[in-house]
Structures are given as C-alpha cells and as structure tokens.
C-alpha atoms as a PDB file:
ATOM      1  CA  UNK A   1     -44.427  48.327 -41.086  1.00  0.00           C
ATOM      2  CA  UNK A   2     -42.515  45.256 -40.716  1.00  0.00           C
ATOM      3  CA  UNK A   3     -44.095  42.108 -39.267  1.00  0.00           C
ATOM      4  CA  UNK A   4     -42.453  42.376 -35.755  1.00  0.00           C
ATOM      5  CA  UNK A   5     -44.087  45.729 -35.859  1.00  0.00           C
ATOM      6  CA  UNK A   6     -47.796  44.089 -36.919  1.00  0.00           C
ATOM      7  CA  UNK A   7     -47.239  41.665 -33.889  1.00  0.00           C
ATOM      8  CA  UNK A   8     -46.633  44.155 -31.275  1.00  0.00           C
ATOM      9  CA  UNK A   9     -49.248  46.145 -31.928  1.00  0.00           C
ATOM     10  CA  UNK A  10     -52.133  43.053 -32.210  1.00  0.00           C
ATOM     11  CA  UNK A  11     -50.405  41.870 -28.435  1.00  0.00           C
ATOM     12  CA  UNK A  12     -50.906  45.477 -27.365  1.00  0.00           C
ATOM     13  CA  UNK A  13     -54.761  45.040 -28.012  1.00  0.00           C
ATOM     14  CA  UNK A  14     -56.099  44.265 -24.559  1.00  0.00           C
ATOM     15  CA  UNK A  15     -60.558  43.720 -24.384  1.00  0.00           C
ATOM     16  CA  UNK A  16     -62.022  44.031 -20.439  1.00  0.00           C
ATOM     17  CA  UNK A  17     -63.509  40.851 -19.481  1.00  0.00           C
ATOM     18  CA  UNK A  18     -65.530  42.974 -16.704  1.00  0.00           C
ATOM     19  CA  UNK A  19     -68.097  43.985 -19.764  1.00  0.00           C
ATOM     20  CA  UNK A  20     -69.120  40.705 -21.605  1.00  0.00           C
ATOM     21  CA  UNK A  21     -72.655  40.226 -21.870  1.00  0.00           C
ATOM     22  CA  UNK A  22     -74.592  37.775 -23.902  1.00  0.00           C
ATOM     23  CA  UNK A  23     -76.007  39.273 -27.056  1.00  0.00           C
ATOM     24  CA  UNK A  24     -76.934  38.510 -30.775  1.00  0.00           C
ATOM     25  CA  UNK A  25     -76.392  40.742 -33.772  1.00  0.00           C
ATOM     26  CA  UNK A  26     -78.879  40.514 -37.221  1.00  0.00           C
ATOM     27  CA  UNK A  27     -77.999  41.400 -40.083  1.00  0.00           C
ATOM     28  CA  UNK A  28     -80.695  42.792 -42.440  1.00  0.00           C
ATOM     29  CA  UNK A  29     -79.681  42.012 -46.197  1.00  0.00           C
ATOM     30  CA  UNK A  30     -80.370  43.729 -49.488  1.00  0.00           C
ATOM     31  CA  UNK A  31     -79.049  40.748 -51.689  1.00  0.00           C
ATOM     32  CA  UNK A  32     -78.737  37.653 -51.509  1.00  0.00           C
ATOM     33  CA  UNK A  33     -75.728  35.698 -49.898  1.00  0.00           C
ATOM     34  CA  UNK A  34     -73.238  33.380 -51.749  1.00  0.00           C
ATOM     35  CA  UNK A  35     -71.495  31.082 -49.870  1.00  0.00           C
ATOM     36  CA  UNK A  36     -68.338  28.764 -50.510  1.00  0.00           C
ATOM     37  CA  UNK A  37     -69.073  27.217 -47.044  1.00  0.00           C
ATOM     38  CA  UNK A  38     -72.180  25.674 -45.060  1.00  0.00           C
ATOM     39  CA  UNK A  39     -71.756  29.061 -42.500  1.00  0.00           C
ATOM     40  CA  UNK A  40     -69.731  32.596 -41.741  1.00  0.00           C
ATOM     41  CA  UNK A  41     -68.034  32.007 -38.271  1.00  0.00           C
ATOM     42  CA  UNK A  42     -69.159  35.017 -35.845  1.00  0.00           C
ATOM     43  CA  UNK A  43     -65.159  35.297 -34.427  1.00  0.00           C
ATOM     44  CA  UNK A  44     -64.051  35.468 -37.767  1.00  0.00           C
ATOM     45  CA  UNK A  45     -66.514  38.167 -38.725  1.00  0.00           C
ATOM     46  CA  UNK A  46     -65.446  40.592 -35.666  1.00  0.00           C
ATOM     47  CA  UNK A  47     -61.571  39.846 -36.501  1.00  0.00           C
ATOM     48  CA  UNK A  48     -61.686  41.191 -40.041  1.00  0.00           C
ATOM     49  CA  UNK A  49     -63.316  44.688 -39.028  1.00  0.00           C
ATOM     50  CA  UNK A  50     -60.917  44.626 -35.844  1.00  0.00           C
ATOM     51  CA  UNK A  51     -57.392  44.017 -37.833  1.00  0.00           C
ATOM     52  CA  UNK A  52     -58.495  47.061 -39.984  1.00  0.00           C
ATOM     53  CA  UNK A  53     -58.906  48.960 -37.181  1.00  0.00           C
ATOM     54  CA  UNK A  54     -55.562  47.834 -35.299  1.00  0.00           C
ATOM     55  CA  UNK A  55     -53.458  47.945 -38.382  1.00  0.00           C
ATOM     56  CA  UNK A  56     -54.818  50.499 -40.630  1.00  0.00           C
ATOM     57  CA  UNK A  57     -53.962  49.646 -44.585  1.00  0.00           C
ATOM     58  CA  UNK A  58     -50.831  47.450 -43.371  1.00  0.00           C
ATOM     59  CA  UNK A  59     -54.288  45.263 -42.986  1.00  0.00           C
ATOM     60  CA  UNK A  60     -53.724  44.826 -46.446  1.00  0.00           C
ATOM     61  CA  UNK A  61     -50.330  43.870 -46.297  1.00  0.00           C
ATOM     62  CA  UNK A  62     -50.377  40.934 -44.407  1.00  0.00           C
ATOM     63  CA  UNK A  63     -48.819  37.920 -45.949  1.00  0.00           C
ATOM     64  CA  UNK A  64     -51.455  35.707 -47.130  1.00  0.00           C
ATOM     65  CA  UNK A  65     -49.509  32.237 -47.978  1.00  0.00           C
ATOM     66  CA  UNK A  66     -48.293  31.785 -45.105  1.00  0.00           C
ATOM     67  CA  UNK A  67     -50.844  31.765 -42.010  1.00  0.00           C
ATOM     68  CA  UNK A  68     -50.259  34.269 -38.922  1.00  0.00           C
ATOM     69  CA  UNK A  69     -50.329  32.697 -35.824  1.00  0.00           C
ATOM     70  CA  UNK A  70     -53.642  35.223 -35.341  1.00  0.00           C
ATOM     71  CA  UNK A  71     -55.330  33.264 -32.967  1.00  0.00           C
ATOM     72  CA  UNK A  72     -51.909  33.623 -30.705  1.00  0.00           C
ATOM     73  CA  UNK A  73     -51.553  37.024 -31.827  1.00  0.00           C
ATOM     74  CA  UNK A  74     -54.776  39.015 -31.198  1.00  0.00           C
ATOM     75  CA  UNK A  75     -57.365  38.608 -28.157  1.00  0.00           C
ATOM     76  CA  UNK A  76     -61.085  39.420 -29.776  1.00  0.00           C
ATOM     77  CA  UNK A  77     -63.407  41.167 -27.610  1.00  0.00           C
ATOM     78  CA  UNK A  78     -65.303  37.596 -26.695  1.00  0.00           C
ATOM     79  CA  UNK A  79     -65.648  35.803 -24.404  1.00  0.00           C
ATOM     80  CA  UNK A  80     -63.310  32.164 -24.163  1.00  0.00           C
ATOM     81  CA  UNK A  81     -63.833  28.962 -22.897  1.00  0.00           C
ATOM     82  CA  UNK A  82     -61.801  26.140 -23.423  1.00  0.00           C
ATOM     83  CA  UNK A  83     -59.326  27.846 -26.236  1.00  0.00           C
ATOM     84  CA  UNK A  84     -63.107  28.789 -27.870  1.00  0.00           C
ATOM     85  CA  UNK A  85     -64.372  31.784 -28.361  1.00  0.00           C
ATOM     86  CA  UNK A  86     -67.984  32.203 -27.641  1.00  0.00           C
ATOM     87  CA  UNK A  87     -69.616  33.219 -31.119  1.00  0.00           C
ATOM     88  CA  UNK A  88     -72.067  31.294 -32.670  1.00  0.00           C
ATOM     89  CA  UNK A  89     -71.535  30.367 -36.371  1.00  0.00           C
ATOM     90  CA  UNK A  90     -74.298  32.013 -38.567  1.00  0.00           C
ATOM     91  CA  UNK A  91     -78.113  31.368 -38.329  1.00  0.00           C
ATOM     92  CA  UNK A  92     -79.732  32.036 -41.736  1.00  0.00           C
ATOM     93  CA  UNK A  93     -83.880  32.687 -41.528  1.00  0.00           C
ATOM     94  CA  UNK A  94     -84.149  30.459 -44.944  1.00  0.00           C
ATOM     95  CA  UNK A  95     -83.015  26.507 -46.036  1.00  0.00           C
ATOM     96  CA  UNK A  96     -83.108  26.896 -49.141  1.00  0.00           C
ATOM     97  CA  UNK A  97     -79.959  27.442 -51.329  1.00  0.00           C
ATOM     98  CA  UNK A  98     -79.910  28.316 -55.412  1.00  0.00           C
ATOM     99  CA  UNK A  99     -77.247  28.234 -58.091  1.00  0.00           C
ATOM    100  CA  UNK A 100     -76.635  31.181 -60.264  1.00  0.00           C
ATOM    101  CA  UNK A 101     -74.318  30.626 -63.704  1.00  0.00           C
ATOM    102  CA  UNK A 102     -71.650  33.077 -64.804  1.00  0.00           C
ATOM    103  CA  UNK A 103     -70.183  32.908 -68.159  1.00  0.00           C
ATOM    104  CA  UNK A 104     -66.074  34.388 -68.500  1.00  0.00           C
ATOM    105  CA  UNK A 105     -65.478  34.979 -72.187  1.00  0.00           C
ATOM    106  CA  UNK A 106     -63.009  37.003 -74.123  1.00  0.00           C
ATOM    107  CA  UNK A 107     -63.842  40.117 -75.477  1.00  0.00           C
ATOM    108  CA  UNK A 108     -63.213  39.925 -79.498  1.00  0.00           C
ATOM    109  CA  UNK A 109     -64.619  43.466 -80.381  1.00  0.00           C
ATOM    110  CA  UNK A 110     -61.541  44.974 -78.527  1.00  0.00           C
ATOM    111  CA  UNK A 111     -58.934  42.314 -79.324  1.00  0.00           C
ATOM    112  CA  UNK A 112     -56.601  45.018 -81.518  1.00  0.00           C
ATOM    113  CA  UNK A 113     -56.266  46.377 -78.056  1.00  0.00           C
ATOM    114  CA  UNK A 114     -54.438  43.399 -76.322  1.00  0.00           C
ATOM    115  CA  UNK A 115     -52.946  42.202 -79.654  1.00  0.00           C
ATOM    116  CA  UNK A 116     -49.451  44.097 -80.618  1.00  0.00           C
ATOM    117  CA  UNK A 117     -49.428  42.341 -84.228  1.00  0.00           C
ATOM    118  CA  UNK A 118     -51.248  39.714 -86.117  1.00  0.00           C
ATOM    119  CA  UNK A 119     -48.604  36.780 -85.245  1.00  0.00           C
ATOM    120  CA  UNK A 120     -49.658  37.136 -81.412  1.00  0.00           C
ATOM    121  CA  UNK A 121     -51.767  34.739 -79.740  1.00  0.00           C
ATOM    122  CA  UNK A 122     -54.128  35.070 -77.166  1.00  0.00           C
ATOM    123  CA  UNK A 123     -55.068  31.406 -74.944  1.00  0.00           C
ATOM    124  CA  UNK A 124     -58.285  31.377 -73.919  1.00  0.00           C
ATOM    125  CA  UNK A 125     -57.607  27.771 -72.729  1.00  0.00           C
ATOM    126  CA  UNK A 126     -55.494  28.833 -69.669  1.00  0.00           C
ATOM    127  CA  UNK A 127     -53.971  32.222 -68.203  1.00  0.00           C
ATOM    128  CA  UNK A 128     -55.866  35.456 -67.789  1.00  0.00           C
ATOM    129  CA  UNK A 129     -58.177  35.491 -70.854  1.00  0.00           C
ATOM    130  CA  UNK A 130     -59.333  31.562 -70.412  1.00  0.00           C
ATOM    131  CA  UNK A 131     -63.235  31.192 -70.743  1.00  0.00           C
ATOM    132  CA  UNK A 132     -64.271  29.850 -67.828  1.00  0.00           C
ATOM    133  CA  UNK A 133     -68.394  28.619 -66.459  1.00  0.00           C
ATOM    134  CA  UNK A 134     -68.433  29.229 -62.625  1.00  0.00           C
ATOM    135  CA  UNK A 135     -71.438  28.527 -60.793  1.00  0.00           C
ATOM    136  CA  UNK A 136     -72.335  29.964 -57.332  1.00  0.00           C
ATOM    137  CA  UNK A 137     -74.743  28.949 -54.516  1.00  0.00           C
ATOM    138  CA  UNK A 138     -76.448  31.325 -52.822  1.00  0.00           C
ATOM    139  CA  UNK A 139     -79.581  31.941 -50.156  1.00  0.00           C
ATOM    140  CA  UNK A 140     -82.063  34.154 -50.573  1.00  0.00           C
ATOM    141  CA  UNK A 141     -81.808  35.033 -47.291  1.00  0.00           C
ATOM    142  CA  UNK A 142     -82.957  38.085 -45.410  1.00  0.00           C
ATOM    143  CA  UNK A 143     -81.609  38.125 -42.015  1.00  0.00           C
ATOM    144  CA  UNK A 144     -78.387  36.971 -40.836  1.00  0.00           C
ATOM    145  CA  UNK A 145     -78.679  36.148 -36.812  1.00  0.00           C
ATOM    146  CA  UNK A 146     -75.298  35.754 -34.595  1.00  0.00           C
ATOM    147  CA  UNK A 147     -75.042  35.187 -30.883  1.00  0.00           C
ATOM    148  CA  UNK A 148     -71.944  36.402 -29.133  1.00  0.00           C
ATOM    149  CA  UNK A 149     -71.091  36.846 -25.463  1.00  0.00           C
ATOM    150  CA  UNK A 150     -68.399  39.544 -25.093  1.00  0.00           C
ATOM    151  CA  UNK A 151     -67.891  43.163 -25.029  1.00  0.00           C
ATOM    152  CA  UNK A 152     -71.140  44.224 -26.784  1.00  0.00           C
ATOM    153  CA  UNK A 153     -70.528  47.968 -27.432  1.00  0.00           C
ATOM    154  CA  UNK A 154     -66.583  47.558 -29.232  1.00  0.00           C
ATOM    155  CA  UNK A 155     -68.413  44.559 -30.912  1.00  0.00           C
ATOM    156  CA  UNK A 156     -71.411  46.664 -32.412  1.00  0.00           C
ATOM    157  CA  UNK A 157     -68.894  49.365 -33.663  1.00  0.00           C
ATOM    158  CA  UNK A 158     -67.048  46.634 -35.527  1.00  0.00           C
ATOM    159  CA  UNK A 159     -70.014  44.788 -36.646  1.00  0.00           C
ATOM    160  CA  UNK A 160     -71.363  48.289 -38.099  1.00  0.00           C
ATOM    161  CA  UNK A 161     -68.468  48.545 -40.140  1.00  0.00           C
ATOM    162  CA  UNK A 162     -69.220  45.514 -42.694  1.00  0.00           C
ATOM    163  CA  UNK A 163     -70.986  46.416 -45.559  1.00  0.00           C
ATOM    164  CA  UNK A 164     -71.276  42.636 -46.848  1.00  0.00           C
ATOM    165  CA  UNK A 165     -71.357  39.258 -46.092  1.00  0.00           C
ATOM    166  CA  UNK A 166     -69.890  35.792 -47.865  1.00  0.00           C
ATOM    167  CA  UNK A 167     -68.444  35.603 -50.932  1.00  0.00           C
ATOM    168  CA  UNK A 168     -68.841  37.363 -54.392  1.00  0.00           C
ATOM    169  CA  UNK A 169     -69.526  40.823 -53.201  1.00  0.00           C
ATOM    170  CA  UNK A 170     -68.259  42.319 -55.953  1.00  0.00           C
ATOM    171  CA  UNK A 171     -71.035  40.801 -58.001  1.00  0.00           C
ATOM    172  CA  UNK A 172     -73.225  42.701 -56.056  1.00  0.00           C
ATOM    173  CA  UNK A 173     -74.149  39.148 -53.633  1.00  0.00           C
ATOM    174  CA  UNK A 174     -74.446  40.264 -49.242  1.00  0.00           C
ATOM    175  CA  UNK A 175     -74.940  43.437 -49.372  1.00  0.00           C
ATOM    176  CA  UNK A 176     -76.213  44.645 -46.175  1.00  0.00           C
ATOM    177  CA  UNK A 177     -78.672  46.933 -45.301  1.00  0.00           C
ATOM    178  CA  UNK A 178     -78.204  47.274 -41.461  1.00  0.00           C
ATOM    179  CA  UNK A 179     -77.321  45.678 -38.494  1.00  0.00           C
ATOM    180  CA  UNK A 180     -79.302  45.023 -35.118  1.00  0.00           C
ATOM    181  CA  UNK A 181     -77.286  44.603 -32.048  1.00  0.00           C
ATOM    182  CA  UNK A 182     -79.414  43.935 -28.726  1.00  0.00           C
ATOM    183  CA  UNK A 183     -78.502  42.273 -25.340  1.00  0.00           C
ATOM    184  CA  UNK A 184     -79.800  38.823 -24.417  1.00  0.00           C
ATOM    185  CA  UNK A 185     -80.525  37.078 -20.877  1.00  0.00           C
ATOM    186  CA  UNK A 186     -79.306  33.645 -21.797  1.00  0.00           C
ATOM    187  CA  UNK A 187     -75.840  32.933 -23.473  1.00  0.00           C
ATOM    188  CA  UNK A 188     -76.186  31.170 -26.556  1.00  0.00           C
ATOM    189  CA  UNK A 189     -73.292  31.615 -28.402  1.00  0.00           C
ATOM    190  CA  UNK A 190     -72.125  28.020 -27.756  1.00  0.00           C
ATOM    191  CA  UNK A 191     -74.898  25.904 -26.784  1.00  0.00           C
ATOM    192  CA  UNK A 192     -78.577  26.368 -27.028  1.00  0.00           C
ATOM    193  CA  UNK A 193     -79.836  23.490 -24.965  1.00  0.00           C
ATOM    194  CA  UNK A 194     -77.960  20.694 -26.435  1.00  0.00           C
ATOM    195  CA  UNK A 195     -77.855  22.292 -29.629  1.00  0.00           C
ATOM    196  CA  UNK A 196     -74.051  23.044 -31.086  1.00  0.00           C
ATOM    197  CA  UNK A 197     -73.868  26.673 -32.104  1.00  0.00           C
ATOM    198  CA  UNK A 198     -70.369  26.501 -33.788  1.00  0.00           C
ATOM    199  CA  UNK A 199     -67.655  24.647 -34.236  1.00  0.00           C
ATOM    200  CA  UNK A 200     -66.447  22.630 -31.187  1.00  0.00           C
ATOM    201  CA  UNK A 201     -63.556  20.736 -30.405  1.00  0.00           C
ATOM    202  CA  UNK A 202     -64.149  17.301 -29.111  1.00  0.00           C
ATOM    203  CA  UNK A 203     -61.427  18.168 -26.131  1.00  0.00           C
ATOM    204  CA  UNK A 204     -63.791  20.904 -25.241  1.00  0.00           C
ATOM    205  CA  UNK A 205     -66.902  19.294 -24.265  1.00  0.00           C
ATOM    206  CA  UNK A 206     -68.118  16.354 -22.247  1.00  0.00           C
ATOM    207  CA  UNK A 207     -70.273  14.323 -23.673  1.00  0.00           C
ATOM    208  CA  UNK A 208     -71.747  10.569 -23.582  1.00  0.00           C
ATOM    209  CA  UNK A 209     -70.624   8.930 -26.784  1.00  0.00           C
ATOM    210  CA  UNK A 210     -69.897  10.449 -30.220  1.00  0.00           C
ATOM    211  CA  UNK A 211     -72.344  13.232 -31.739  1.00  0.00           C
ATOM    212  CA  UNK A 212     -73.659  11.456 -35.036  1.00  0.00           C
ATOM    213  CA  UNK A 213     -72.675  15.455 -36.763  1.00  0.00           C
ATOM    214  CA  UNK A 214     -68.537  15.515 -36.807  1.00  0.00           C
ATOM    215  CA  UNK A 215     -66.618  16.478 -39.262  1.00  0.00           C
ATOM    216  CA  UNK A 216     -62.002  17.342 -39.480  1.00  0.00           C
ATOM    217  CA  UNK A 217     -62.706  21.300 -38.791  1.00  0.00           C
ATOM    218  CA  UNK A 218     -60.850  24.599 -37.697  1.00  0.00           C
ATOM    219  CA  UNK A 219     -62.397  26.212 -35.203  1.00  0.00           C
ATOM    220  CA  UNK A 220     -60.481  29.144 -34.921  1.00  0.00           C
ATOM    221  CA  UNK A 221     -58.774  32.061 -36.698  1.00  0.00           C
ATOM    222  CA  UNK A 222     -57.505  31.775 -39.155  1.00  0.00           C
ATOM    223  CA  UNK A 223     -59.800  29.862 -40.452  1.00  0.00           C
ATOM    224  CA  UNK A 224     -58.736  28.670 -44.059  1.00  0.00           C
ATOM    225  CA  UNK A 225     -55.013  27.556 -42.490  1.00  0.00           C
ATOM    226  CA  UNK A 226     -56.049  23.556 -42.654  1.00  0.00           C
ATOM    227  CA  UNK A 227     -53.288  22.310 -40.799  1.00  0.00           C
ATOM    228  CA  UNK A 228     -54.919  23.275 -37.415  1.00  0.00           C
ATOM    229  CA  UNK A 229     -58.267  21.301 -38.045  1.00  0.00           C
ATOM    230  CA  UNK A 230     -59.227  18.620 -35.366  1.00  0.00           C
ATOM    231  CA  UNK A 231     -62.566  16.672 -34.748  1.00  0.00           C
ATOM    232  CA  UNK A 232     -65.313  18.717 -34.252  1.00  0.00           C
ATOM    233  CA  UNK A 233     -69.158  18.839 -33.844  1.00  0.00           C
ATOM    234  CA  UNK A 234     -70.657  20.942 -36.501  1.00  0.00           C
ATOM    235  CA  UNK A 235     -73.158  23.728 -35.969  1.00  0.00           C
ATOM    236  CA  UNK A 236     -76.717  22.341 -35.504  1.00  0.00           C
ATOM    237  CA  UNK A 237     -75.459  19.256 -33.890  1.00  0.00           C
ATOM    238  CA  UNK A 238     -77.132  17.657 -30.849  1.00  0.00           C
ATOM    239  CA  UNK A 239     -74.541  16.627 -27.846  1.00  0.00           C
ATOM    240  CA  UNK A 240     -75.852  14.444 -25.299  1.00  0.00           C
ATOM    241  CA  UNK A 241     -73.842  15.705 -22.221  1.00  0.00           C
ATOM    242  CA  UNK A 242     -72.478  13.848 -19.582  1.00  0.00           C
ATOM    243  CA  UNK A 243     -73.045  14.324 -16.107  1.00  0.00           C
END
C-alpha cells in the first residue's frame, strides 16, 4: 500500500460526535513504568491502537523520518476544542521516580562466531558491538489514570488492546495487567477546576496573565515532530481564567 492509499483510508475514518461522554480509563500495572518524558499523552495513546486497526501491518510501514501530517490525516474518537483534543495527559498514583543501570558489553566467549579470521577487528568504541552504560528512570507506579471525553465504547476496545505503557517494554518495564474504563459526570479531560490536564496552547485559553508552568511543547500528534511545538501550559499547571 502506497502512501496515497494510507491517506485515504485514515480520511475515510469518520467517529459520531452524538456519543461522547466524559470518562477516565486506569490502567492497573504489573511492572513498573520507564519514562523518557514527564507524561504519556492520552490522544497519543488511543492513536497508536487505532492506526493498527485502520491500517493493519502497513502500520508498520509508515515512514518514520519524515512526520505524517496525522493530526490532518486521522479524526480520533475525542472530543475537540480549539484544535485540542480532550484527553488528559497521564495521572500516575506515585511521585516518586528511580534509576535503574544497564550495562551493554560484548560477548567474548562467542567472538569466533562474529570473527571470520584473526586479522578482523571488532570496535567496541562505536557501531553495533560498542559497550555502552544506559540508565533509565522509572515509577513504581501502580495505576495509570486518564480522563477522556469522547466515544467511550470504540475508545475502551482500543485502550484494551495495549499490553504496555512508556518506554523499555522489552525489558520487561509497563506491563499491564488490565484496564478500567467507567463513565464520569464531570469532564475533566482538560481542566479540573483551574488545574491544566494536558498540554494547552496559549491561543486556546483565556486567561489573566501568564501561568508561572510554560514550557515550547507539541500538543498534538505526532508528538515527537518538534517543528510544530508552540507555548504551552504544562499538565498540573494552575490558569487563572479570565472573565
């Protein structure tokens, strides 16, 4: 499938605004999560389990130097105000945050099978075989909480279909156990009181003054394409609205 062919069938993708709802979704973990960032962003966690669906394993083809226009691609079953979708970034149920140390080293008891003769070299300065020490944060964390407001049953489906969360899963690191999904009376997924949920554009609120908690962000999908941040209040931020 060629990428015309990806793009018309993410446009074809249509959700039904007539069945939002508020609701959160909790994650129960088995392990620990590591994390390269402060949070997970909740419309970036339904879009991964959503492109599988749409796109089967041409998922898995998608070009990943240069960044998809995703955001004007693909409507997510959410909820959107102000170009933002309503999904709260992650709410862990711990603050605290430990390292973990992992040692890359070559394996000399089977060098004769990487080595053709005795005048080849192997670097273990640079390239494939270079001994490395990485070391990874993580939280001990055992539930997960996102709010969303959107369509809550296509949402649960795709939420059910994550087996891990953050970074490092292959080391065993977000595992999870199960997943909660339950309606809620009170949107949250942006605000709570004057409490910032997620990453918000400055152009999208009004608001006395500047929030002391701003930062250059992205605060949509794709996430990691840099050239689309703008000023932002973070998560956990307090806005003092304007009239």
């Amino acid at each position: 499938m060629n990428l015309d062919e990806i793009e018309e069938r993410l446009r074809a993708f249509t959700p039904n605004p007539s069945v939002f709802r508020p609701f959160k979704a909790v994650f129960h973990m088995s392990t620990p999560i590591s994390l390269a960032h402060p949070w997970i962003n909740g419309d970036a966690l339904i879009s991964v389990p959503l492109l599988r669906s749409l796109l089967g394993e041409d998922y898995y083809t998608l070009p990943t130097k240069m960044p998809i226009p995703m955001d004007e691609l693909i409507k997510l079953p959410l909820k959107r105000s102000h170009g933002v979708y309503h999904a709260s970034a992650s709410i862990f149920d711990t603050d605290k945050f430990f390292l973990n140390t992992f040692y890359k080293r070559f394996d000399t008891e089977n060098v004769d099978s990487y080595v053709k003769s005795k005048k080849n070299k192997i670097q273990r300065g640079q390239g494939f075989f270079k001994d490395c020490m990485v070391r990874t944060p993580y939280k001990p964390c055992k539930e997960v909480t996102f709010y969303f407001n959107g369509d809550m049953a296509l949402c649960q489906k795709l939420l059910e279909n994550i087996p891990s969360l953050g970074k490092d899963r292959a080391k065993g690191y977000g595992i999870v156990n199960s997943v909660e999904v339950r309606a809620e009376a009170t949107d949250k997924s942006l605000f709570d009181g004057d409490i910032c949920m997620r990453p918000i554009p400055f152009s999208a609120m009004k608001y006395k003054g500047i929030p002391e908690h701003t930062m250059q962000l992205t605060y949509k999908i794709p996430y990691w394409a840099r050239n689309k941040a703008t000023m932002c209040c973070v998560p956990g931020a307090k806005i003092l609205f304007s009239n």
